[in-house]
C-alpha atoms as a PDB file:
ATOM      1  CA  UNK A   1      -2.109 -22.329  46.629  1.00  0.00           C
ATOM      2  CA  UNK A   2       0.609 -22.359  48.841  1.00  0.00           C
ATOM      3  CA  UNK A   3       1.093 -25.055  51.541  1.00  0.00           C
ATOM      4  CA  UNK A   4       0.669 -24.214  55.287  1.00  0.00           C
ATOM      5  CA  UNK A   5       4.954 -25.489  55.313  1.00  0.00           C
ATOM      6  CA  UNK A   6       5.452 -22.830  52.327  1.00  0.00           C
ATOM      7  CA  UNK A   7       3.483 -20.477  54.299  1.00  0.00           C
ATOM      8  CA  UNK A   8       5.663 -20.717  57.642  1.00  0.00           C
ATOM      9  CA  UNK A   9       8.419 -20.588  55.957  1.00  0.00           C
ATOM     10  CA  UNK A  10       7.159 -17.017  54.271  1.00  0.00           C
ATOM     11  CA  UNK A  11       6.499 -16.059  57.639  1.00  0.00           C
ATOM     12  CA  UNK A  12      10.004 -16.672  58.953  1.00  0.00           C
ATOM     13  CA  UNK A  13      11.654 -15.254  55.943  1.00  0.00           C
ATOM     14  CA  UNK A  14       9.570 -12.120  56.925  1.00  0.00           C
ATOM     15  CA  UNK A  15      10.377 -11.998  60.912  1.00  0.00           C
ATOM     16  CA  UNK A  16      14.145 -12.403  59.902  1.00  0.00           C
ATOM     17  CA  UNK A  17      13.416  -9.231  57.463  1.00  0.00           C
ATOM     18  CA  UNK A  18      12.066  -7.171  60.481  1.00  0.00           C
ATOM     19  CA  UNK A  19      15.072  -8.415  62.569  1.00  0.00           C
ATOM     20  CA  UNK A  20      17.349  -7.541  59.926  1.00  0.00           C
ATOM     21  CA  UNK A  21      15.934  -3.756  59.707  1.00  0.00           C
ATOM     22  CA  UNK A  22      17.063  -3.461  63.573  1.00  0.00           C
ATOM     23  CA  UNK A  23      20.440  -5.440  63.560  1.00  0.00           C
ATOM     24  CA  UNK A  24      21.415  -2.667  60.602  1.00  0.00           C
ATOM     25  CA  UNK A  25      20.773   0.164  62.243  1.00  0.00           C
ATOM     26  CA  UNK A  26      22.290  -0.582  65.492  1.00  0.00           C
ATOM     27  CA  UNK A  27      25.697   1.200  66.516  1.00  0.00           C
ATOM     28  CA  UNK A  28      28.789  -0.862  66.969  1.00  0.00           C
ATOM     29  CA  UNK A  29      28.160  -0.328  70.775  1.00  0.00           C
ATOM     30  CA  UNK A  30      24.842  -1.045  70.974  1.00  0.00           C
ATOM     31  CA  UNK A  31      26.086  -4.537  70.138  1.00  0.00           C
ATOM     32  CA  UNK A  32      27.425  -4.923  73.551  1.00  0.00           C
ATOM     33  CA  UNK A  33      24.621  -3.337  75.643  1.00  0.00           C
ATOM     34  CA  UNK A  34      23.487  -5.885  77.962  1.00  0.00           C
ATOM     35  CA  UNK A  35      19.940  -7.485  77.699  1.00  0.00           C
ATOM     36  CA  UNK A  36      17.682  -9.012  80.081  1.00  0.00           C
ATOM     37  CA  UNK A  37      18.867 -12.214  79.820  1.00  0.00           C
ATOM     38  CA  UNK A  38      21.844 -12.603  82.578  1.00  0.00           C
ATOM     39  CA  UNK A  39      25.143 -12.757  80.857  1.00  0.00           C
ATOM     40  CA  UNK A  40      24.197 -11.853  77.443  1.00  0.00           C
ATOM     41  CA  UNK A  41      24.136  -8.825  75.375  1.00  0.00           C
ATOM     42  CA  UNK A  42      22.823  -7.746  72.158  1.00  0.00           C
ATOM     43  CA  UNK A  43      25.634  -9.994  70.479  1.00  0.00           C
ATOM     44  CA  UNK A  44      25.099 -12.633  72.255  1.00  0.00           C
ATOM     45  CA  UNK A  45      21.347 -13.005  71.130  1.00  0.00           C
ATOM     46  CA  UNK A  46      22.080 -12.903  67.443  1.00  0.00           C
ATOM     47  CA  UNK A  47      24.884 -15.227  67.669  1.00  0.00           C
ATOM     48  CA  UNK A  48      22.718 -17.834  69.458  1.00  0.00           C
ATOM     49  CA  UNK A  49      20.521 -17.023  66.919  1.00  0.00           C
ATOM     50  CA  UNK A  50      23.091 -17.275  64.114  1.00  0.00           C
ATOM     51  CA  UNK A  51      24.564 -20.971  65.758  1.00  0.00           C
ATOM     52  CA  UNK A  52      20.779 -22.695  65.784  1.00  0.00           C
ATOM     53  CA  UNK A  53      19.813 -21.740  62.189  1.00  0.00           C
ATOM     54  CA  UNK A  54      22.974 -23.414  61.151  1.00  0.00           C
ATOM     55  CA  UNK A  55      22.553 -26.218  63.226  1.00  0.00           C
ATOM     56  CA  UNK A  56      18.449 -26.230  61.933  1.00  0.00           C
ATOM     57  CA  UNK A  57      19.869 -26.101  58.334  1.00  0.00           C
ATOM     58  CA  UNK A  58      22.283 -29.182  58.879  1.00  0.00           C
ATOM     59  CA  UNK A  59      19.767 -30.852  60.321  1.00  0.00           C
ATOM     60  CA  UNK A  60      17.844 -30.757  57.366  1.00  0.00           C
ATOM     61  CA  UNK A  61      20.210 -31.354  54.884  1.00  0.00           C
ATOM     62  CA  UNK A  62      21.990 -34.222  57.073  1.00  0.00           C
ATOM     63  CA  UNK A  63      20.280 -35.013  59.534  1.00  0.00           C
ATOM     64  CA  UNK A  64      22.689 -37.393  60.470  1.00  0.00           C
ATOM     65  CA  UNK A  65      25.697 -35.574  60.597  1.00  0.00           C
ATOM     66  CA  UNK A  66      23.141 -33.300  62.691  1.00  0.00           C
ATOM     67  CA  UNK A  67      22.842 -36.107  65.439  1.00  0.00           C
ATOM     68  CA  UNK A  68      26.592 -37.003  65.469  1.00  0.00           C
ATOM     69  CA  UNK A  69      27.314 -32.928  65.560  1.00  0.00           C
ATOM     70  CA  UNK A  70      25.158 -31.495  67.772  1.00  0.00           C
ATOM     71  CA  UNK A  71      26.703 -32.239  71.325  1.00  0.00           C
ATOM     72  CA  UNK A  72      30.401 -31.890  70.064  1.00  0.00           C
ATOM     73  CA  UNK A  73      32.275 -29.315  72.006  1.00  0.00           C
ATOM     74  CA  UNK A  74      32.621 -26.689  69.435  1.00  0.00           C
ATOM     75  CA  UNK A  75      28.359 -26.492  69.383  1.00  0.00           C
ATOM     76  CA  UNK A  76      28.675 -25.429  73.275  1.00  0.00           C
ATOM     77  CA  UNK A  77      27.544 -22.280  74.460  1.00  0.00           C
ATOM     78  CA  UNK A  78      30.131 -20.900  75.814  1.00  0.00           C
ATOM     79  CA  UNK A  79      32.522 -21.851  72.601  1.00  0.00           C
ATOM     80  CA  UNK A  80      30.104 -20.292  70.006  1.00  0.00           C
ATOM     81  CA  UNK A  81      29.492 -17.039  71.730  1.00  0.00           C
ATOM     82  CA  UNK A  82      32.874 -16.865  72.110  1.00  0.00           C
ATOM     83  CA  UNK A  83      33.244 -17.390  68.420  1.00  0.00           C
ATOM     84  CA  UNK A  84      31.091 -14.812  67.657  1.00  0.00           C
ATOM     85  CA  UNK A  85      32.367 -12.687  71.229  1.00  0.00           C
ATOM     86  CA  UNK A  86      35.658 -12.428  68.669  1.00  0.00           C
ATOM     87  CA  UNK A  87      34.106 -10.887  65.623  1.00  0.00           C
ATOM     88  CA  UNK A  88      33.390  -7.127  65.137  1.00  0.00           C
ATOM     89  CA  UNK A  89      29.294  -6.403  64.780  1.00  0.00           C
ATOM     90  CA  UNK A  90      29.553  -6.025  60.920  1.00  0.00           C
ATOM     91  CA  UNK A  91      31.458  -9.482  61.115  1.00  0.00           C
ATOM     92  CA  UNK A  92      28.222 -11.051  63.088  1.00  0.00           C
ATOM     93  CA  UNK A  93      26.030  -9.381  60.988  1.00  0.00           C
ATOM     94  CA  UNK A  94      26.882 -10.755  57.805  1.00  0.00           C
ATOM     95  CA  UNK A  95      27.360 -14.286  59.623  1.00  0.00           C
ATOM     96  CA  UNK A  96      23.390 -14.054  60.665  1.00  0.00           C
ATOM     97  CA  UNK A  97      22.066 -12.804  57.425  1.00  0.00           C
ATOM     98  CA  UNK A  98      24.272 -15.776  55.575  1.00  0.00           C
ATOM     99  CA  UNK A  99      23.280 -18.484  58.340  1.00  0.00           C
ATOM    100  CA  UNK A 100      19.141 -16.975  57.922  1.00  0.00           C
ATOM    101  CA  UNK A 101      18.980 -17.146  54.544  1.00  0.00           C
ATOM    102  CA  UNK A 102      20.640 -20.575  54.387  1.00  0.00           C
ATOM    103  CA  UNK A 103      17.971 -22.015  56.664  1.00  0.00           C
ATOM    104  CA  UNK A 104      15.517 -20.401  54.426  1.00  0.00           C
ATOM    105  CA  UNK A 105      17.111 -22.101  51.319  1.00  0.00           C
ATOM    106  CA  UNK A 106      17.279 -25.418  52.949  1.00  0.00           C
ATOM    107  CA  UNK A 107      13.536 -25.278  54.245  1.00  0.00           C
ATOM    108  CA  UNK A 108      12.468 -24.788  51.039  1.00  0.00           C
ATOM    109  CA  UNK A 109      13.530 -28.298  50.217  1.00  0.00           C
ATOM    110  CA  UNK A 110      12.114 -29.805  53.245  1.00  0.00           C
ATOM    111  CA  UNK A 111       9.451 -32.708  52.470  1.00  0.00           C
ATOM    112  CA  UNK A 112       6.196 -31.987  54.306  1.00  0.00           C
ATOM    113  CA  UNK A 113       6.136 -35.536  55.228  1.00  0.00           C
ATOM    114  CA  UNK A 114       9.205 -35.729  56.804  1.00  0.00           C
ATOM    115  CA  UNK A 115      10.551 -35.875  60.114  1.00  0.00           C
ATOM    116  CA  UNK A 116      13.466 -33.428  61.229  1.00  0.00           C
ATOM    117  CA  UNK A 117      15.894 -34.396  63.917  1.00  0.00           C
ATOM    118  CA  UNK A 118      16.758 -31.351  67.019  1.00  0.00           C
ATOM    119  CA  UNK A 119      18.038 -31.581  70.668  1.00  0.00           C
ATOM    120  CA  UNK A 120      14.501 -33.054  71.624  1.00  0.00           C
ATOM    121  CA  UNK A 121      12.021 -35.290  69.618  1.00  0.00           C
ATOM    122  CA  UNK A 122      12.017 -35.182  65.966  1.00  0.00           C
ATOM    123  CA  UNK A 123       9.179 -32.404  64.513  1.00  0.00           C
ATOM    124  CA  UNK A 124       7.504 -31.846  61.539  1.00  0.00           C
ATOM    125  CA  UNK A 125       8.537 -29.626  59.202  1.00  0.00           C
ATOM    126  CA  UNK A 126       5.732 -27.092  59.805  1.00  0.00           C
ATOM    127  CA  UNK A 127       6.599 -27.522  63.532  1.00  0.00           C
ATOM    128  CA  UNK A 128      10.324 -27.269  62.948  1.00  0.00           C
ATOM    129  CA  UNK A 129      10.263 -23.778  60.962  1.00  0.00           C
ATOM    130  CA  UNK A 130       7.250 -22.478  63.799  1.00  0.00           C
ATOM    131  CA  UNK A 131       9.932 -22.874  66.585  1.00  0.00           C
ATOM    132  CA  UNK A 132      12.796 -21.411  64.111  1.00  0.00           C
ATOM    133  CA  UNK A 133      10.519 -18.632  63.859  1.00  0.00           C
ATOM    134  CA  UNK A 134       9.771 -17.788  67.684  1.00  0.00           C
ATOM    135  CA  UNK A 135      13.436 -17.863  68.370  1.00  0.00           C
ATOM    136  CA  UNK A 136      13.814 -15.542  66.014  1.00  0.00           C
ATOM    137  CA  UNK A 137      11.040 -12.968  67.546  1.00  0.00           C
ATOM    138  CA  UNK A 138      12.199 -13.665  71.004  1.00  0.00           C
ATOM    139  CA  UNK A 139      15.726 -13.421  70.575  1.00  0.00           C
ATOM    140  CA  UNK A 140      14.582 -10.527  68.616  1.00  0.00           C
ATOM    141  CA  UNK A 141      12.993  -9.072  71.738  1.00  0.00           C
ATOM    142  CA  UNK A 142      15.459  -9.586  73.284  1.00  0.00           C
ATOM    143  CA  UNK A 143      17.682  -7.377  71.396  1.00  0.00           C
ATOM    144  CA  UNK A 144      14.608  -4.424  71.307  1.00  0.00           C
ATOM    145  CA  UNK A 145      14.270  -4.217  74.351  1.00  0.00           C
ATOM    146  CA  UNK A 146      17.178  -2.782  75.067  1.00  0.00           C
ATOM    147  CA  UNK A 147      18.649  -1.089  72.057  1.00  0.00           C
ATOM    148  CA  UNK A 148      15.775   1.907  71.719  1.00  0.00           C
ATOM    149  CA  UNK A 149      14.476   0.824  68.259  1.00  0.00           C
ATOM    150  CA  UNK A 150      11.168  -0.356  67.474  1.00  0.00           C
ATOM    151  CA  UNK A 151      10.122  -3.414  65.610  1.00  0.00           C
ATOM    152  CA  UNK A 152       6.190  -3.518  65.666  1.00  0.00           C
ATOM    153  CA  UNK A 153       4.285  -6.641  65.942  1.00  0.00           C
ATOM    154  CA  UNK A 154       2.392  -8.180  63.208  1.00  0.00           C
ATOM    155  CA  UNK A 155       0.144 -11.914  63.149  1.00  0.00           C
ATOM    156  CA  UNK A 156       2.865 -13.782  62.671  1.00  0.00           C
ATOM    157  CA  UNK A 157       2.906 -13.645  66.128  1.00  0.00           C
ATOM    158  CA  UNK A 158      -0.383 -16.468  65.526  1.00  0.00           C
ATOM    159  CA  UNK A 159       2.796 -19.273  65.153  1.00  0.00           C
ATOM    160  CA  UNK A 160       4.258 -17.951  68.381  1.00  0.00           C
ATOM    161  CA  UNK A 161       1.010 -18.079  70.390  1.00  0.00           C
ATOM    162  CA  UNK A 162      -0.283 -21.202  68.791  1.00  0.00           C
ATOM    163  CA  UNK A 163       3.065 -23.294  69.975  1.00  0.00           C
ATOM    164  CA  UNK A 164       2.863 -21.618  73.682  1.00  0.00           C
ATOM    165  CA  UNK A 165      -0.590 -23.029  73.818  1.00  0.00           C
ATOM    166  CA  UNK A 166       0.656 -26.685  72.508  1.00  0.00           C
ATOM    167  CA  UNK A 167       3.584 -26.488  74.747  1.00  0.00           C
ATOM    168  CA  UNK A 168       1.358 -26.265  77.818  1.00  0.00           C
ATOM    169  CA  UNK A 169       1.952 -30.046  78.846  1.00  0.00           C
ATOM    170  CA  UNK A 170       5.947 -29.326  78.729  1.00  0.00           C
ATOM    171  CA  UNK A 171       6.008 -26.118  80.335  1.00  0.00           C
ATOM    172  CA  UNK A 172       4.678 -28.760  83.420  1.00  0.00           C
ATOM    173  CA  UNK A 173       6.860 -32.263  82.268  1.00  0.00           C
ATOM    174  CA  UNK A 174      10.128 -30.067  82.020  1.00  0.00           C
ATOM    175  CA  UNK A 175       9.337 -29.130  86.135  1.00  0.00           C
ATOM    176  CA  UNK A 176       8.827 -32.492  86.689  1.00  0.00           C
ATOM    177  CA  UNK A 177       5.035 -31.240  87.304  1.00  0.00           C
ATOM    178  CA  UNK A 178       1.892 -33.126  86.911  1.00  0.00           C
ATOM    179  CA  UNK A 179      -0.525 -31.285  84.244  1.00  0.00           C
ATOM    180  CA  UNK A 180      -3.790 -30.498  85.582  1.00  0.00           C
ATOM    181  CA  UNK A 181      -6.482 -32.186  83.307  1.00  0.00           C
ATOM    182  CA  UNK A 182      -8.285 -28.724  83.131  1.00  0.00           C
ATOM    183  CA  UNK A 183      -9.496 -27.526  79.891  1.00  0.00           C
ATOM    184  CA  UNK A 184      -7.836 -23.664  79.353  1.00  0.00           C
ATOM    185  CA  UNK A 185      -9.360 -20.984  77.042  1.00  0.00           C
ATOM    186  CA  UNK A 186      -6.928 -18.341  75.826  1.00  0.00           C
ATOM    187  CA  UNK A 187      -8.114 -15.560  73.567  1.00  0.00           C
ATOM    188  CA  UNK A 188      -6.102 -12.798  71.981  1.00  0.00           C
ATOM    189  CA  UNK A 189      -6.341  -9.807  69.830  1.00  0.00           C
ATOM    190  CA  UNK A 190      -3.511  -9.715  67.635  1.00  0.00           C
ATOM    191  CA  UNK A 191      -1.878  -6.549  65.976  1.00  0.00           C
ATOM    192  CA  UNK A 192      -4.428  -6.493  63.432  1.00  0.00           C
ATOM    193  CA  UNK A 193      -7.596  -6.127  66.125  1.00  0.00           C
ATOM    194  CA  UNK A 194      -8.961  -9.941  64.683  1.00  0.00           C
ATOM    195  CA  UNK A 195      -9.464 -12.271  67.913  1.00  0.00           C
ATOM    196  CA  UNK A 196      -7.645 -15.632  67.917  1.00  0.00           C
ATOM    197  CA  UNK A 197      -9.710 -18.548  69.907  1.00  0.00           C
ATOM    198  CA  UNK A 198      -6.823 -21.022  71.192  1.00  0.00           C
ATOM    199  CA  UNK A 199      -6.762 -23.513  73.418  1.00  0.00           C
ATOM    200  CA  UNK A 200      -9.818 -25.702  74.396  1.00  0.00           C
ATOM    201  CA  UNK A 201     -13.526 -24.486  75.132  1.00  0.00           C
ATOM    202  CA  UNK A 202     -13.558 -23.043  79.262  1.00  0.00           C
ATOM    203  CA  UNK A 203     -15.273 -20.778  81.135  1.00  0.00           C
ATOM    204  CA  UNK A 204     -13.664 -21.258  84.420  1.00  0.00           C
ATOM    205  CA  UNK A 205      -9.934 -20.678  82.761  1.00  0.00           C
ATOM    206  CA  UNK A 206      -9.748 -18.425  80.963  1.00  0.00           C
ATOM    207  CA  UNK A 207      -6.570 -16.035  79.287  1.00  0.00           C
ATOM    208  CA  UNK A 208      -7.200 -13.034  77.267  1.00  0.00           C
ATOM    209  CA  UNK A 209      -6.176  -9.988  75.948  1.00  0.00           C
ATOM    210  CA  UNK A 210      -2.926  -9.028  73.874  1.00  0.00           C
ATOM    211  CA  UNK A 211      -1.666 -11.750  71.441  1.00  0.00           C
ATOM    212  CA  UNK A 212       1.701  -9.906  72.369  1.00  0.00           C
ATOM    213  CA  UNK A 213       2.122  -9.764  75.440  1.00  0.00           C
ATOM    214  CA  UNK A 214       1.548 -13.414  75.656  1.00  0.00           C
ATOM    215  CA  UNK A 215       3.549 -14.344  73.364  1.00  0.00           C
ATOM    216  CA  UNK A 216       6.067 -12.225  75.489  1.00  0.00           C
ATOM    217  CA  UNK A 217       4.749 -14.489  78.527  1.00  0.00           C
ATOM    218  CA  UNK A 218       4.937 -18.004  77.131  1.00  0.00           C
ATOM    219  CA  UNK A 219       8.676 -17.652  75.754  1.00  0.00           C
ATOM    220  CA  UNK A 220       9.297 -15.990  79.140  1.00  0.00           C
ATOM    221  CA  UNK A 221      10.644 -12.733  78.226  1.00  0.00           C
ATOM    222  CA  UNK A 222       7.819 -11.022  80.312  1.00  0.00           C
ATOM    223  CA  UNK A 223       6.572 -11.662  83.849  1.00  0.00           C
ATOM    224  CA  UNK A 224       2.818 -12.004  83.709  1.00  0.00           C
ATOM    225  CA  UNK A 225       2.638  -9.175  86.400  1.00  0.00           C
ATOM    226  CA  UNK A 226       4.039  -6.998  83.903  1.00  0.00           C
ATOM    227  CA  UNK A 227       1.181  -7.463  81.391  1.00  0.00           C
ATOM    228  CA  UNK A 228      -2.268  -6.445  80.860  1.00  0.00           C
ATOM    229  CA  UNK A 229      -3.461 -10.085  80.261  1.00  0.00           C
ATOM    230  CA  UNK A 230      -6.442 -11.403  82.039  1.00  0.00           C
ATOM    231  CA  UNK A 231      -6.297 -14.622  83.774  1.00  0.00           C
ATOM    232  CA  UNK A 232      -9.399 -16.347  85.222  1.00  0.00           C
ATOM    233  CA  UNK A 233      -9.176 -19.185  87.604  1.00  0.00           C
ATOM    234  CA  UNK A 234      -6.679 -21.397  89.588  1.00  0.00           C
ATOM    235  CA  UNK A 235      -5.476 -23.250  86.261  1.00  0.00           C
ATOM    236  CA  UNK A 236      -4.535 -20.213  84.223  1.00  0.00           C
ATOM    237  CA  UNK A 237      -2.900 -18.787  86.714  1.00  0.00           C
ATOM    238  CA  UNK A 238      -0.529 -21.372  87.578  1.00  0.00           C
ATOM    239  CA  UNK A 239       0.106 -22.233  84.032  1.00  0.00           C
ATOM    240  CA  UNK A 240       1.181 -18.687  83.313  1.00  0.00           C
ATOM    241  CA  UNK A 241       3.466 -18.422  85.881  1.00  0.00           C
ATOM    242  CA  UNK A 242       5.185 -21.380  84.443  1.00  0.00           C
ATOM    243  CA  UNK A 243       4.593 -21.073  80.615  1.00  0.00           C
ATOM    244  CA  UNK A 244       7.206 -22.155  78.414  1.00  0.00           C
ATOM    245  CA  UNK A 245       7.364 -22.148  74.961  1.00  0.00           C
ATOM    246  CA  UNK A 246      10.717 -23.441  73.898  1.00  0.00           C
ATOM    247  CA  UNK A 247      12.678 -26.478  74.967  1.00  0.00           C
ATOM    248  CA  UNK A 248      15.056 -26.413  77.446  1.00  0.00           C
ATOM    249  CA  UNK A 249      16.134 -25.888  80.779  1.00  0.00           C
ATOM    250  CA  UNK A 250      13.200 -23.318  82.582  1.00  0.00           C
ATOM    251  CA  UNK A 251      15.790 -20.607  84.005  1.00  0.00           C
ATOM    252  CA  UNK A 252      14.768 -17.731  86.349  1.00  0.00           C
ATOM    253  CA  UNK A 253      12.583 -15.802  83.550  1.00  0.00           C
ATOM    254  CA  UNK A 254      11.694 -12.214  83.847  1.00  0.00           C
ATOM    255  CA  UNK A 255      11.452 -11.070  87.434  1.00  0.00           C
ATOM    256  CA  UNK A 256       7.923  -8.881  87.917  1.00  0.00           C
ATOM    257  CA  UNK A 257       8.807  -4.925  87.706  1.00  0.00           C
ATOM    258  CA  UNK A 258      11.925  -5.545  85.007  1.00  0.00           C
ATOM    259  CA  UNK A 259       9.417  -3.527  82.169  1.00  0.00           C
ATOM    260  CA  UNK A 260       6.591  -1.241  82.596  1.00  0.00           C
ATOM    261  CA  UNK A 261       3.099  -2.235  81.924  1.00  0.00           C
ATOM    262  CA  UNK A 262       1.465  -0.447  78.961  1.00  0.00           C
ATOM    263  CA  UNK A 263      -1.215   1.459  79.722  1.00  0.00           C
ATOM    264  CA  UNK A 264      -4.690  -0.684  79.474  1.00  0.00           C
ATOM    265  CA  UNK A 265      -6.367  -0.223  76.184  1.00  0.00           C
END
């Protein structure tokens, strides 16, 4: 039976897959079309993308060559999208399916027990390949949302909404905010039309509705305003308006009105 580190690690290889169907059929100038991220197009997403599964791959195999490497010059952001700023799309293509399927090869190796360095506190490997694979959805939004070709959601999205639950204490620390002691309830219907039960038993906060769209919420590539979600009491509310599922700086996020609600189910 496999392990629930083999099974992320399935799950990633198979989010990079449906990334990989998009990135191929895009035109050499959708490459440059601007997403909603200020400053970055198409490109630029898969090129982040591209720079932190190498850098997750080294940090596996040394992690400390990792520690040493990661704040050198050349790991900047403005260096390695200028890097990949230089290559034609075919070019960045092939450097994002090699650097992918590296980080595949080299989780494959990882020891469950082990610890693996990144920018913040060391994770778990389970932990390590969940954030690997939100990036990759997110940044993969990123790049759908603008470039007029579906990629439909599947329950893999379950890793993506289980770490925006878990980050809910950060989303608050990284503001320099106090975390209400308030117990939260968030319940979703994924793509498949199961219910997932996250969070901790509430009836006074309370989240629900589409696993997607807050997903899309917690990794900030939707303004809550822009979704169907339901959010009862003070708690929820405030916590959704600062949800953040990934580490680093907060940034503006999206602005309400910057996509179209879908129509209510």
């Amino acid at each position: 039976m496999p392990s629930i580190l083999d099974s992320v690690i399935d799950d990633l290889a198979a989010e990079q897959a449906a990334l990989e169907v998009i990135l191929e059929r895009m035109a050499p100038d959708a490459w440059e079309v601007d997403t909603h991220a200020p400053g970055w197009s198409a490109r630029d997403q898969v090129a982040h993308l591209a720079q932190f599964d190498a850098m997750a791959t080294m940090a596996i195999r040394d992690p400390e060559g990792f520690k040493s490497h990661l704040r050198s010059p050349e790991n900047s952001e403005a260096a390695y999208l200028a890097r990949a700023r230089a290559l034609s799309s075919s070019q960045l293509l092939e450097r994002w399916r090699s650097d992918s399927n590296t980080l595949i090869e080299a989780a494959r190796t990882v020891d469950p027990t082990a610890r693996i360095p990144w920018a913040g506190p060391a994770m778990s490997g389970v932990s390590f390949i969940t954030a690997r694979l939100m990036e990759c959805w997110s940044h993969g939004l990123d790049v759908v949302d603008v470039v007029g070709i579906e990629r439909p959601d599947t329950d893999r999205l379950r890793h993506v909404a289980f770490i925006g639950v878990r980050a809910r204490p950060y989303s608050y620390s990284n503001r320099g905010l106090q975390l209400p002691q308030v117990p939260i309830r968030v319940s979703l219907t994924p793509p498949s039309g199961a219910t997932w039960e996250l969070g901790e038993p509430s009836t006074e906060n309370v989240i629900s509705g589409d696993a997607s769209e807050f997903c899309q919420v917690v990794t900030r590539r939707r303004h809550i305003l822009d979704t169907n979600l339901e959010v009862k009491g003070d708690a929820a509310s405030e916590w959704m308006g600062i949800a953040q599922a990934f580490a680093g700086p907060p940034g503006a996020g999206r602005q309400p009105g910057e996509f179209p609600k879908r129509p209510a189910p």
